[in-house]
PDB file of N, CA and C in Angstrom:
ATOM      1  N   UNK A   1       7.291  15.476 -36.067  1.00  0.00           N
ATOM      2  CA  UNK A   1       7.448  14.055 -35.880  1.00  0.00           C
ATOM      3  C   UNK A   1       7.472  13.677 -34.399  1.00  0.00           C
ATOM      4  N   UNK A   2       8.013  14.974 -34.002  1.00  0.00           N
ATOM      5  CA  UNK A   2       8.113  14.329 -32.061  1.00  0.00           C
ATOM      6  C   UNK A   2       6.346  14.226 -31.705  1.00  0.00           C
ATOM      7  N   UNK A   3       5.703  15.052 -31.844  1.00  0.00           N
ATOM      8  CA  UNK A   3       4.625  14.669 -31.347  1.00  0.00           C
ATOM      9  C   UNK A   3       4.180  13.562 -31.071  1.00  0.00           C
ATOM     10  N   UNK A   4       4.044  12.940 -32.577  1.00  0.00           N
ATOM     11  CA  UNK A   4       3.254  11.525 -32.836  1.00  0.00           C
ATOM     12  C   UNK A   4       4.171  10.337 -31.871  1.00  0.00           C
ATOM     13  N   UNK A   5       5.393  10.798 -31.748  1.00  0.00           N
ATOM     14  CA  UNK A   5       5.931   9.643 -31.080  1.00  0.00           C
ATOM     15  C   UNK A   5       5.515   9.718 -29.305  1.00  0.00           C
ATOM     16  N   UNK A   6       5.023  10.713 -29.144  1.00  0.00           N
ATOM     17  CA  UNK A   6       5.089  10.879 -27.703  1.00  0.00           C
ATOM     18  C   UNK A   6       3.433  10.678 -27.224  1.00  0.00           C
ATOM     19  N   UNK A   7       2.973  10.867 -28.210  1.00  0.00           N
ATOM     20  CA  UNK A   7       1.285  10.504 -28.339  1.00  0.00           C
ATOM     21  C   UNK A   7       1.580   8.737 -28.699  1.00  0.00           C
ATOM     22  N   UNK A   8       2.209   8.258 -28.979  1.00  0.00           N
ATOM     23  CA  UNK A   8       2.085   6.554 -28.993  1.00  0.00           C
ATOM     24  C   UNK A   8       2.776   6.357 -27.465  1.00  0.00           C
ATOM     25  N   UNK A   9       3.985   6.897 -27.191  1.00  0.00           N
ATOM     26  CA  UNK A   9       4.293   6.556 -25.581  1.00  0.00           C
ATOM     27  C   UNK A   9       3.228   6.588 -24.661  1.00  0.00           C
ATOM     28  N   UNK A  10       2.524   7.611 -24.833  1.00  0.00           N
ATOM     29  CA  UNK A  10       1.382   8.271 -24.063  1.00  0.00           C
ATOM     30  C   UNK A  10       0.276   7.093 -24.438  1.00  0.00           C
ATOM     31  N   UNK A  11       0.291   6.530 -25.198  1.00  0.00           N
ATOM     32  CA  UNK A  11      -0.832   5.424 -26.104  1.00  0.00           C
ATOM     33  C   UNK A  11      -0.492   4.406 -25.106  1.00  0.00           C
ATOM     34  N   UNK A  12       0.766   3.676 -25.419  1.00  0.00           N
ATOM     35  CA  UNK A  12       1.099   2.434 -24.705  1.00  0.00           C
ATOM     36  C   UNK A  12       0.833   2.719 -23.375  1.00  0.00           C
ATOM     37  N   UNK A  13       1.335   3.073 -22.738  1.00  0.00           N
ATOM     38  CA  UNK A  13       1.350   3.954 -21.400  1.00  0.00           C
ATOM     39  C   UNK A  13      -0.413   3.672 -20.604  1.00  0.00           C
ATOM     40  N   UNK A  14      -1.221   4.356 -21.627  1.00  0.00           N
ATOM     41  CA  UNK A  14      -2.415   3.878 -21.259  1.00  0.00           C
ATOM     42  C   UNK A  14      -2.717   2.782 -21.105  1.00  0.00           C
ATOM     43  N   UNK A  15      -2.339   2.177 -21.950  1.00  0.00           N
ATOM     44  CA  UNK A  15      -2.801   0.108 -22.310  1.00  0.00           C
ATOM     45  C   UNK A  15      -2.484  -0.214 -20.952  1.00  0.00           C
ATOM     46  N   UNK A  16      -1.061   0.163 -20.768  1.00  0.00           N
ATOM     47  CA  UNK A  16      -0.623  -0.772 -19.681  1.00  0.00           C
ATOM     48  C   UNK A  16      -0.634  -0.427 -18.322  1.00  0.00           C
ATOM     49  N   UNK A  17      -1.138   0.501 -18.129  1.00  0.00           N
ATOM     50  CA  UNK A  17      -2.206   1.449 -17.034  1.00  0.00           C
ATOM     51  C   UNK A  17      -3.679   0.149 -16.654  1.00  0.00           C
ATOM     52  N   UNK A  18      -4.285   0.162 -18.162  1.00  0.00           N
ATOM     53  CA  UNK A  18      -5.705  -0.614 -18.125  1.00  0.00           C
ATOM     54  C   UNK A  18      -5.173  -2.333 -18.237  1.00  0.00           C
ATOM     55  N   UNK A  19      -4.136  -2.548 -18.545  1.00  0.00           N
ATOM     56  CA  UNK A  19      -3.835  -4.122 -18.206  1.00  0.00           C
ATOM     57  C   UNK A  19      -3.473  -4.581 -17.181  1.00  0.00           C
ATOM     58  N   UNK A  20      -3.279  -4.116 -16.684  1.00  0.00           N
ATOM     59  CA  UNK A  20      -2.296  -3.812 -15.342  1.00  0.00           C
ATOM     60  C   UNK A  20      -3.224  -5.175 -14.153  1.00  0.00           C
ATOM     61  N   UNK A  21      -2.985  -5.960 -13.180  1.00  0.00           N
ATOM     62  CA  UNK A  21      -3.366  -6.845 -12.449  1.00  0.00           C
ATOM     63  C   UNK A  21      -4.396  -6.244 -11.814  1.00  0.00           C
ATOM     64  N   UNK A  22      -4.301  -4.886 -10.722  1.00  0.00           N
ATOM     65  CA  UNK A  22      -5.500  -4.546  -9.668  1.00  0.00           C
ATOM     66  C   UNK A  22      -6.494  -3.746 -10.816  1.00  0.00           C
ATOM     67  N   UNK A  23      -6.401  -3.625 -11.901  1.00  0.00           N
ATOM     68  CA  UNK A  23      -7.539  -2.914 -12.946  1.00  0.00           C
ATOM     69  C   UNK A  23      -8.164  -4.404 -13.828  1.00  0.00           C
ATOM     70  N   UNK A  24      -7.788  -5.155 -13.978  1.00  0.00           N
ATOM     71  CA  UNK A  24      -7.908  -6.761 -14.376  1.00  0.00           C
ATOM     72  C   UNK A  24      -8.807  -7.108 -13.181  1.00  0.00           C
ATOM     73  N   UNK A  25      -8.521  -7.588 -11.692  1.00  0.00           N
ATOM     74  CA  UNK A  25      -8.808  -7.582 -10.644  1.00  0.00           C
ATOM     75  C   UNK A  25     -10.539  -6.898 -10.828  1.00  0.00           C
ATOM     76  N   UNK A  26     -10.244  -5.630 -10.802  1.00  0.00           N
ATOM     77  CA  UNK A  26     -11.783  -4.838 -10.026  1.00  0.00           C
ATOM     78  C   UNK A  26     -12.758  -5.324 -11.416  1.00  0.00           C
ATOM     79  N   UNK A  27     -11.984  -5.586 -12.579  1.00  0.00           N
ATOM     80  CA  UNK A  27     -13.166  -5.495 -13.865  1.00  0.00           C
ATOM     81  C   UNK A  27     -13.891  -6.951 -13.590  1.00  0.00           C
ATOM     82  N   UNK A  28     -13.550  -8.121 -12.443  1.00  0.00           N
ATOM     83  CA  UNK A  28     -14.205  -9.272 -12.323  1.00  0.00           C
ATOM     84  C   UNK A  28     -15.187  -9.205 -12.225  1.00  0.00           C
ATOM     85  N   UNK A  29     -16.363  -8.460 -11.488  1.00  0.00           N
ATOM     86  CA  UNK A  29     -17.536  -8.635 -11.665  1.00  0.00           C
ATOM     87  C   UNK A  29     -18.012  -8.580 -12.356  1.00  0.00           C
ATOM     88  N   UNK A  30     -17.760  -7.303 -13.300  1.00  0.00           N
ATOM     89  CA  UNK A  30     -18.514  -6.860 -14.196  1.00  0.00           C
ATOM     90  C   UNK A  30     -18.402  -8.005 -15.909  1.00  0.00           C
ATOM     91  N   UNK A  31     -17.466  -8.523 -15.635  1.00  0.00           N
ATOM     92  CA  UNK A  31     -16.749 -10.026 -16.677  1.00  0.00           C
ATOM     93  C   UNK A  31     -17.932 -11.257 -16.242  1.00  0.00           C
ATOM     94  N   UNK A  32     -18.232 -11.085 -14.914  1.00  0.00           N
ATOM     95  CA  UNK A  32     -18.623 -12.152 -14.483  1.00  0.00           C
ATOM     96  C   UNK A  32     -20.327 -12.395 -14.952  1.00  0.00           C
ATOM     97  N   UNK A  33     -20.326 -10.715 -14.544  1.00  0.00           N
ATOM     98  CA  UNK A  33     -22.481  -9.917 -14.905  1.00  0.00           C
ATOM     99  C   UNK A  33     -22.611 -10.514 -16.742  1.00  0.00           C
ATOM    100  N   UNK A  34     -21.170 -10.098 -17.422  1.00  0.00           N
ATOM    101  CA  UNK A  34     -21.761 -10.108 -18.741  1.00  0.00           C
ATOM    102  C   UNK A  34     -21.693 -11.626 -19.112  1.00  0.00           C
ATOM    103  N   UNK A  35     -21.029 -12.440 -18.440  1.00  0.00           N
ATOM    104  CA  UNK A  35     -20.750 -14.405 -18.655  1.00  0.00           C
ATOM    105  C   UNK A  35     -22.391 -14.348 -18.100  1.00  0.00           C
ATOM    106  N   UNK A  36     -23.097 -13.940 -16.578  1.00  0.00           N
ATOM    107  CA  UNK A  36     -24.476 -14.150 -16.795  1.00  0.00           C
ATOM    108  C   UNK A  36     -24.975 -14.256 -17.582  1.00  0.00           C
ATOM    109  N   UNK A  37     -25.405 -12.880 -18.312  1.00  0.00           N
ATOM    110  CA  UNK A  37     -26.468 -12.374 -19.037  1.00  0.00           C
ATOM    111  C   UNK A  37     -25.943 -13.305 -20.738  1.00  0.00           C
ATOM    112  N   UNK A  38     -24.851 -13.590 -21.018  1.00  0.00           N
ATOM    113  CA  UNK A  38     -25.123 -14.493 -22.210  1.00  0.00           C
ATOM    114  C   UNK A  38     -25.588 -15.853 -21.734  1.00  0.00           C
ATOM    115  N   UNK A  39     -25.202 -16.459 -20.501  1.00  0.00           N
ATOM    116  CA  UNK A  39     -25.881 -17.771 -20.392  1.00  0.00           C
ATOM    117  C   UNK A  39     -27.690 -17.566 -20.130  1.00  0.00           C
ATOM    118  N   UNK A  40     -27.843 -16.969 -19.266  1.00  0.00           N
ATOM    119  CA  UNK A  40     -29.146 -15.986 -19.398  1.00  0.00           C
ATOM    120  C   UNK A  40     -29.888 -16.314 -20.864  1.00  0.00           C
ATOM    121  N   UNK A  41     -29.257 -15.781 -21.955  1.00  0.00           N
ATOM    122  CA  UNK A  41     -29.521 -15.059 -22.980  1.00  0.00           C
ATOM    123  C   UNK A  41     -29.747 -16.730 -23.682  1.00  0.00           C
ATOM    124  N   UNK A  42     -28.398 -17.196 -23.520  1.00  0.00           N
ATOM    125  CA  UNK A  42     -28.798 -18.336 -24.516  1.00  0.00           C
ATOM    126  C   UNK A  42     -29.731 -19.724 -24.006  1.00  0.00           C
ATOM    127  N   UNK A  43     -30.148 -19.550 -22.655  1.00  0.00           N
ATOM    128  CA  UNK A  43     -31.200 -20.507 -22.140  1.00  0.00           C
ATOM    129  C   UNK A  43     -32.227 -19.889 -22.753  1.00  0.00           C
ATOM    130  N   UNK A  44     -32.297 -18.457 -23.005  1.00  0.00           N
ATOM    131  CA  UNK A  44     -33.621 -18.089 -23.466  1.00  0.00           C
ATOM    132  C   UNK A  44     -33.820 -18.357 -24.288  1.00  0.00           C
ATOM    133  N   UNK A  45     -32.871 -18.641 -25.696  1.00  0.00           N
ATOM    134  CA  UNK A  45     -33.315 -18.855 -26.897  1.00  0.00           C
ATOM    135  C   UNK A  45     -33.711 -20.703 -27.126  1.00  0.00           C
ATOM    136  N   UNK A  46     -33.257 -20.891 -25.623  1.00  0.00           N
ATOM    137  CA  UNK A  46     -33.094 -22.680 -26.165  1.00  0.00           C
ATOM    138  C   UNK A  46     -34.526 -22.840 -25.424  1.00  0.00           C
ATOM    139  N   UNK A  47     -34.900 -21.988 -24.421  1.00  0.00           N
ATOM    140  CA  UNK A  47     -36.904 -22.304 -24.270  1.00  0.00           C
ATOM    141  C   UNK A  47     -37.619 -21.881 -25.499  1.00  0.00           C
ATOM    142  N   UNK A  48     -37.544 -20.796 -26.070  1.00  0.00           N
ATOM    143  CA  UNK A  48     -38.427 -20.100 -26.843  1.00  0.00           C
ATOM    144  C   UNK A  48     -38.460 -21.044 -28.001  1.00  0.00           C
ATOM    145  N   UNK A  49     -37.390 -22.107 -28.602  1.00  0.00           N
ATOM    146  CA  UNK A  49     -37.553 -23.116 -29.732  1.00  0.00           C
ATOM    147  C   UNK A  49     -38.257 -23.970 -28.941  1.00  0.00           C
ATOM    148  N   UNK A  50     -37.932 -24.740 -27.890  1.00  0.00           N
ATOM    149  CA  UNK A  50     -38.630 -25.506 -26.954  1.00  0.00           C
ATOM    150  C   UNK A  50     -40.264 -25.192 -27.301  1.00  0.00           C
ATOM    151  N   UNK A  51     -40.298 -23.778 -26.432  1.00  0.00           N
ATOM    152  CA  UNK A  51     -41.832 -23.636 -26.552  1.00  0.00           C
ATOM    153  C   UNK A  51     -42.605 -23.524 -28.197  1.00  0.00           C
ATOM    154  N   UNK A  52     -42.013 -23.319 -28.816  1.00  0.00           N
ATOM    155  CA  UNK A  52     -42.416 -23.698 -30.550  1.00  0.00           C
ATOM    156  C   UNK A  52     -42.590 -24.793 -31.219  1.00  0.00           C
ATOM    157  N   UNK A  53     -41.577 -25.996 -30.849  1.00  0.00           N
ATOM    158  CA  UNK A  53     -41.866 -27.110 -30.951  1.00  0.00           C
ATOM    159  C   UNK A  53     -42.680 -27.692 -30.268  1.00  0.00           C
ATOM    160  N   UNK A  54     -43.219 -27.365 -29.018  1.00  0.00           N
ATOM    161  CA  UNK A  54     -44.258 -28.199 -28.588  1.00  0.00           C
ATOM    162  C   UNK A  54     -45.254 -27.227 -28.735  1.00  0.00           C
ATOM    163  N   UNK A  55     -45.815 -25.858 -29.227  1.00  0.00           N
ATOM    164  CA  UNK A  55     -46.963 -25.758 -29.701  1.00  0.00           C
ATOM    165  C   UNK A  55     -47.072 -26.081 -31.295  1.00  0.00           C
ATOM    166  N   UNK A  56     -46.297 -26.423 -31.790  1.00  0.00           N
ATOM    167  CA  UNK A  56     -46.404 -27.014 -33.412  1.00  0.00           C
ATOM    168  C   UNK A  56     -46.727 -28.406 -33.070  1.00  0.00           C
ATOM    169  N   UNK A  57     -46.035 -28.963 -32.044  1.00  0.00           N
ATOM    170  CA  UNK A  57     -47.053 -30.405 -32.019  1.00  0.00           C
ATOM    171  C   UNK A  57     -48.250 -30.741 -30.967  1.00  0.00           C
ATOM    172  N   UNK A  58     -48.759 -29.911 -30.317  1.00  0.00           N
ATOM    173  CA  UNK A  58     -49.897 -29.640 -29.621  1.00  0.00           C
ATOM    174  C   UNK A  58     -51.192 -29.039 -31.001  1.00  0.00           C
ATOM    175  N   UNK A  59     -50.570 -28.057 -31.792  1.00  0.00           N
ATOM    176  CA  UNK A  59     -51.396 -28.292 -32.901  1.00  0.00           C
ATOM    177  C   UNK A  59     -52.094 -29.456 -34.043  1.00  0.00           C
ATOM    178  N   UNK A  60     -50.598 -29.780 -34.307  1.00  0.00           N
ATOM    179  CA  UNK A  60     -51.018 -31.190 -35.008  1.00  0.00           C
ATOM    180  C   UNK A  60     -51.572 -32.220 -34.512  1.00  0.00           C
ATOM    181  N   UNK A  61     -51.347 -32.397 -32.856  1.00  0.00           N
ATOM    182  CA  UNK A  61     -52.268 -33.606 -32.052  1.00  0.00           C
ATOM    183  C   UNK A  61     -53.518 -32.722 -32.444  1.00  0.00           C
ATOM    184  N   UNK A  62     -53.825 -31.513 -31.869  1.00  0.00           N
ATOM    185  CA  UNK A  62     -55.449 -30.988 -32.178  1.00  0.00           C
ATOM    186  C   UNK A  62     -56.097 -30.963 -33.861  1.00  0.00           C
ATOM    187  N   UNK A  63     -55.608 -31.179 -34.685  1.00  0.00           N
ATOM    188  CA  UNK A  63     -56.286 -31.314 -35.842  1.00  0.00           C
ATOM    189  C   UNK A  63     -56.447 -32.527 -36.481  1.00  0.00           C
ATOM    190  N   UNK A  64     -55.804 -33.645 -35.404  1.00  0.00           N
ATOM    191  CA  UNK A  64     -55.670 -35.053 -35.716  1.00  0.00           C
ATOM    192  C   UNK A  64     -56.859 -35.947 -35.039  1.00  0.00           C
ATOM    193  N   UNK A  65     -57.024 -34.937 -33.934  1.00  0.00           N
ATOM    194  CA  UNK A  65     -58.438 -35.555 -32.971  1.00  0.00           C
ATOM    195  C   UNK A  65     -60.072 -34.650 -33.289  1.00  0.00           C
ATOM    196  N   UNK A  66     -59.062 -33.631 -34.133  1.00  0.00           N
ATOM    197  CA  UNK A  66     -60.643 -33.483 -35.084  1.00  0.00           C
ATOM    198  C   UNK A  66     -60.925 -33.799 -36.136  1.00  0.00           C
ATOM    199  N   UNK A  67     -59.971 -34.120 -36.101  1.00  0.00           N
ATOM    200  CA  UNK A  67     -60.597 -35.379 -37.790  1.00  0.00           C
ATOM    201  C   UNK A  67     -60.820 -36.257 -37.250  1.00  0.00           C
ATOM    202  N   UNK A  68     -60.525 -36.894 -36.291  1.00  0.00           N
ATOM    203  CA  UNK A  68     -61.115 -37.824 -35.594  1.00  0.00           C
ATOM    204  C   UNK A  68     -62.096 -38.017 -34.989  1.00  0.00           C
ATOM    205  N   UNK A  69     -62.527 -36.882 -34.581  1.00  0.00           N
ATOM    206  CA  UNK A  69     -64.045 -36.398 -33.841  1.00  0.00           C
ATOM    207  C   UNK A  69     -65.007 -36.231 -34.915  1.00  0.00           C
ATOM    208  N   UNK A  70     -64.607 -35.839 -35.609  1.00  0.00           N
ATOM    209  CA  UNK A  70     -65.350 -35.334 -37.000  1.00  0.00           C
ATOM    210  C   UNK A  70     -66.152 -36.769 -37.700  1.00  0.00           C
ATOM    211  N   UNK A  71     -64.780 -37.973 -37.366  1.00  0.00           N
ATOM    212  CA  UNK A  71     -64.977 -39.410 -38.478  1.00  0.00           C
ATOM    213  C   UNK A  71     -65.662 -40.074 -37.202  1.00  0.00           C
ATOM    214  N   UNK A  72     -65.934 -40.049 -36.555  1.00  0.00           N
ATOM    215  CA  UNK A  72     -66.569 -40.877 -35.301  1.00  0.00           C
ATOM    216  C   UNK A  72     -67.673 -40.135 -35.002  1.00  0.00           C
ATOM    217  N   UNK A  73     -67.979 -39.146 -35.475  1.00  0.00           N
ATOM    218  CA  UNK A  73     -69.381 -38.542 -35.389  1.00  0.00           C
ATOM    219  C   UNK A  73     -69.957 -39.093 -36.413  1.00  0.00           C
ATOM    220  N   UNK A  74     -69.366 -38.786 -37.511  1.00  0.00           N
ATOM    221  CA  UNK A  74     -70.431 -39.292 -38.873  1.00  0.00           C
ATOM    222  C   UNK A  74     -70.557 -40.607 -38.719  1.00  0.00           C
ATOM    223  N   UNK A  75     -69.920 -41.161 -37.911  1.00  0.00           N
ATOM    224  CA  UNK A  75     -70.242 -42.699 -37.828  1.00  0.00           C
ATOM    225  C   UNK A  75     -71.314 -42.991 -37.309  1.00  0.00           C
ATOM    226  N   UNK A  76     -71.477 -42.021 -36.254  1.00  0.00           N
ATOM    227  CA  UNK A  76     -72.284 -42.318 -35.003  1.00  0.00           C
ATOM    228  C   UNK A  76     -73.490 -42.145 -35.423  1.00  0.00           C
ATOM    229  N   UNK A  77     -73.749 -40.829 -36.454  1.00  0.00           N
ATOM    230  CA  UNK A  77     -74.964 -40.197 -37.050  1.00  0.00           C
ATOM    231  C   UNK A  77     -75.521 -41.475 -37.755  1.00  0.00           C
ATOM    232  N   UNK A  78     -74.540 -41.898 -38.739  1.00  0.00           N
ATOM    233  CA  UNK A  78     -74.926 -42.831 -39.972  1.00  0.00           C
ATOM    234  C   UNK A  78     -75.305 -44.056 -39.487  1.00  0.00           C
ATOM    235  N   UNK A  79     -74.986 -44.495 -38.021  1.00  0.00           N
ATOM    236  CA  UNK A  79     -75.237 -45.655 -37.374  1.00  0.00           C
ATOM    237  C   UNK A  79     -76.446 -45.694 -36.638  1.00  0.00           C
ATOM    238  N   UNK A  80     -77.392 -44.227 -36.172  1.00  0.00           N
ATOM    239  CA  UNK A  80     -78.337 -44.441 -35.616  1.00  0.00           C
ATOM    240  C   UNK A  80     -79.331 -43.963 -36.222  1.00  0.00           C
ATOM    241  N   UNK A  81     -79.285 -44.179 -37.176  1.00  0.00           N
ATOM    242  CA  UNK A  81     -80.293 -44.012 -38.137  1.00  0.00           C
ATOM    243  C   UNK A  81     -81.359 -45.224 -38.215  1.00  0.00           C
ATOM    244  N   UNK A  82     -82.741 -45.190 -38.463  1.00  0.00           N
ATOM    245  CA  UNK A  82     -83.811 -46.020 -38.071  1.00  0.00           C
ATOM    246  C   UNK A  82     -83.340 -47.500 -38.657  1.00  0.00           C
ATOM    247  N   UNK A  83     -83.091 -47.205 -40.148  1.00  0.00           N
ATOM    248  CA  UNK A  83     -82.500 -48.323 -41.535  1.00  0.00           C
ATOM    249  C   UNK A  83     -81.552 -49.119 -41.023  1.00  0.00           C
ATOM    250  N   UNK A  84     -80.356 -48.084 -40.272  1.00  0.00           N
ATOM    251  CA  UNK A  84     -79.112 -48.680 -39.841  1.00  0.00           C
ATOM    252  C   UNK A  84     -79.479 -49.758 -38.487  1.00  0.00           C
ATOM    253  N   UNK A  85     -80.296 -49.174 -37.716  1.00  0.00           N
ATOM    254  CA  UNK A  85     -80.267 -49.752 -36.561  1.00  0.00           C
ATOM    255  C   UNK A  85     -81.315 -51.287 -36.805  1.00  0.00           C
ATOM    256  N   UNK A  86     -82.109 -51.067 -37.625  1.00  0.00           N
ATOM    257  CA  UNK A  86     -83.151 -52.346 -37.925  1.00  0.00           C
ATOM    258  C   UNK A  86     -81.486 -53.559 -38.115  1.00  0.00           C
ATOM    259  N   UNK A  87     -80.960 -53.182 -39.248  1.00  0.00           N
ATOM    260  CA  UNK A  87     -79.578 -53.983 -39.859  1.00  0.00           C
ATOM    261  C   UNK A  87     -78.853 -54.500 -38.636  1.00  0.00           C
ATOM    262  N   UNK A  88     -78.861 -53.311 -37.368  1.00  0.00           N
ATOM    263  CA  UNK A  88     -77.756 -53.760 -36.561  1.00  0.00           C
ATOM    264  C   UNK A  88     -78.287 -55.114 -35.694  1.00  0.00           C
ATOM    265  N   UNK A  89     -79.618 -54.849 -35.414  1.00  0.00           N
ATOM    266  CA  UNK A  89     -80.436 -55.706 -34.216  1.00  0.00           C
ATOM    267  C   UNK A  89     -80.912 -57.155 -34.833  1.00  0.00           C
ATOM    268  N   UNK A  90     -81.043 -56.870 -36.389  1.00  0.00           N
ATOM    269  CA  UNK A  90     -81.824 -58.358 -36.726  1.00  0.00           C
ATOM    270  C   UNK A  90     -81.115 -59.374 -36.538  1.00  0.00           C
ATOM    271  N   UNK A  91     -79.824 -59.647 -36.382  1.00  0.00           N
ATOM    272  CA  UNK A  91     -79.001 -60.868 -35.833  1.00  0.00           C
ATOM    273  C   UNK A  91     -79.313 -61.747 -34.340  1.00  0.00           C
ATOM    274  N   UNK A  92     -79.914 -60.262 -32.918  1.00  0.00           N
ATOM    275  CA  UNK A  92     -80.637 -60.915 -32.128  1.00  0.00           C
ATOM    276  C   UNK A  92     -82.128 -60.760 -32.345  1.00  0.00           C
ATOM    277  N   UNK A  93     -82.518 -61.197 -33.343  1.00  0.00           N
ATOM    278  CA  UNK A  93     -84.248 -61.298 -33.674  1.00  0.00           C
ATOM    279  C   UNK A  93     -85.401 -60.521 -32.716  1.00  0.00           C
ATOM    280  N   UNK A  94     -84.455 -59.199 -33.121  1.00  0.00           N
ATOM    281  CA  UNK A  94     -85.396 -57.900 -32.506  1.00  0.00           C
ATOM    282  C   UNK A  94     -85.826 -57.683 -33.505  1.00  0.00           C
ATOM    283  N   UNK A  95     -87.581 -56.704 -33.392  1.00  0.00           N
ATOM    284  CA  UNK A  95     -88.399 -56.513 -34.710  1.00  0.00           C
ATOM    285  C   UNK A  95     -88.641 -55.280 -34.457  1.00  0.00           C
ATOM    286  N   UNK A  96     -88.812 -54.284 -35.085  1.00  0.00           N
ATOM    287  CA  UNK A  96     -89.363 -53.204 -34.955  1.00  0.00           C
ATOM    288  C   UNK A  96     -91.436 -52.703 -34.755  1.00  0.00           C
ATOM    289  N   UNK A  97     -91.443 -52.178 -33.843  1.00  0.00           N
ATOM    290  CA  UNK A  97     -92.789 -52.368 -32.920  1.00  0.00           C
ATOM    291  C   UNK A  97     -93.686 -52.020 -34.436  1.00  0.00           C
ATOM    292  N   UNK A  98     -94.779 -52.490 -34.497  1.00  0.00           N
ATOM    293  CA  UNK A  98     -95.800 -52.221 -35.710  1.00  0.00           C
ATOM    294  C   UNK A  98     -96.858 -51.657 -34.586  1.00  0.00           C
ATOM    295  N   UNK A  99     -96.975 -51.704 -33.672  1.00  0.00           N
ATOM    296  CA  UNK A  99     -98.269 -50.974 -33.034  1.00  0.00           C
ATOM    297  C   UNK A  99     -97.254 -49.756 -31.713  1.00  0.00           C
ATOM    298  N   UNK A 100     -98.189 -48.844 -31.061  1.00  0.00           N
ATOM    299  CA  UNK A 100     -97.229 -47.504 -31.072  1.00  0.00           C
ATOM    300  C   UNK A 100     -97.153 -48.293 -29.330  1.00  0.00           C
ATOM    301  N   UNK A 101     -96.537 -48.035 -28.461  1.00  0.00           N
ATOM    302  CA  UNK A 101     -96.718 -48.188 -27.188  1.00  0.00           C
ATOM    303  C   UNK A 101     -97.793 -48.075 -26.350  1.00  0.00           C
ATOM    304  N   UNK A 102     -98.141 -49.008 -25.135  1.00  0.00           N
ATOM    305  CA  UNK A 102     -98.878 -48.905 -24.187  1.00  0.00           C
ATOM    306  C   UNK A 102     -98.470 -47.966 -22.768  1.00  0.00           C
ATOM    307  N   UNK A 103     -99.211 -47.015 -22.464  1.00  0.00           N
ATOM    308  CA  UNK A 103     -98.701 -46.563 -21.861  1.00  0.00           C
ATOM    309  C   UNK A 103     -99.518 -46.623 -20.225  1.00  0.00           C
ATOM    310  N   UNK A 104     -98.754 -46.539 -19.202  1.00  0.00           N
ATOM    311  CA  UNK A 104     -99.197 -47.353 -17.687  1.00  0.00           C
ATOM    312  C   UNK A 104     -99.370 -46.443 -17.028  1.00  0.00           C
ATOM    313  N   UNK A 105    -100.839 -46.498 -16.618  1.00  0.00           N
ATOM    314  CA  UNK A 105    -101.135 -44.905 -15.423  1.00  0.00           C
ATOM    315  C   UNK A 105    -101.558 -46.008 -13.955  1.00  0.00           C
ATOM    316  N   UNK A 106    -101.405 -45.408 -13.136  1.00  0.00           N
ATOM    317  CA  UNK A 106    -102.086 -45.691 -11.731  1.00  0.00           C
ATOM    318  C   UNK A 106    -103.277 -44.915 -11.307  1.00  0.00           C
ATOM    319  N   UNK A 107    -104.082 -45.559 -10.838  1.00  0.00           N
ATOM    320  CA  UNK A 107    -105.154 -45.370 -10.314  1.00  0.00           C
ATOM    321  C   UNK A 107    -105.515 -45.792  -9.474  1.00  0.00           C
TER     322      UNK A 107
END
């Protein structure tokens, strides 16, 4: 029974060896390195959502301006078409040429 009691003296003994003010004292830096590295740590996680949310909406702007590119092309196609364009012009009483062009040389 004596043992165990002298192995807990010997126990406490230690603690209060390592609690002690100048061992408190020297462990500041190293308290201070690990307060870094979690603020460190947790800016990192607050860019890396950052950078996720704005490539999830850098995506969705890009598939929004190709459907958009996509609907303004077919417009463009369907609008310059010979049929379409006669429709667009006859309001200023343009006609479409029945004889082919003259063409102008110098001499």
């Amino acid at each position: 029974m004596e043992p165990t009691i002298k192995n807990l003296k010997g126990l406490r003994f230690r603690w209060k060896r390592m609690l002690n003010y100048q061992s408190i004292v020297k462990q500041i830096p190293f308290f201070l390195f690990l307060a870094l590295l979690a603020v460190v740590y947790i800016y990192n996680g607050h860019s890396a959502d950052k950078l996720s949310r704005d490539i999830i909406k850098t995506t969705k702007e890009l598939k929004e301006l190709q459907y958009e590119y996509k609907t303004v092309k077919g417009e463009v196609l369907f609008r310059s078409k010979q049929s379409e364009l006669v429709k667009a012009v006859e309001p200023l009483k343009l006609k479409e040429l029945a004889e082919s062009p003259v063409v102008l040389t110098d001499k």
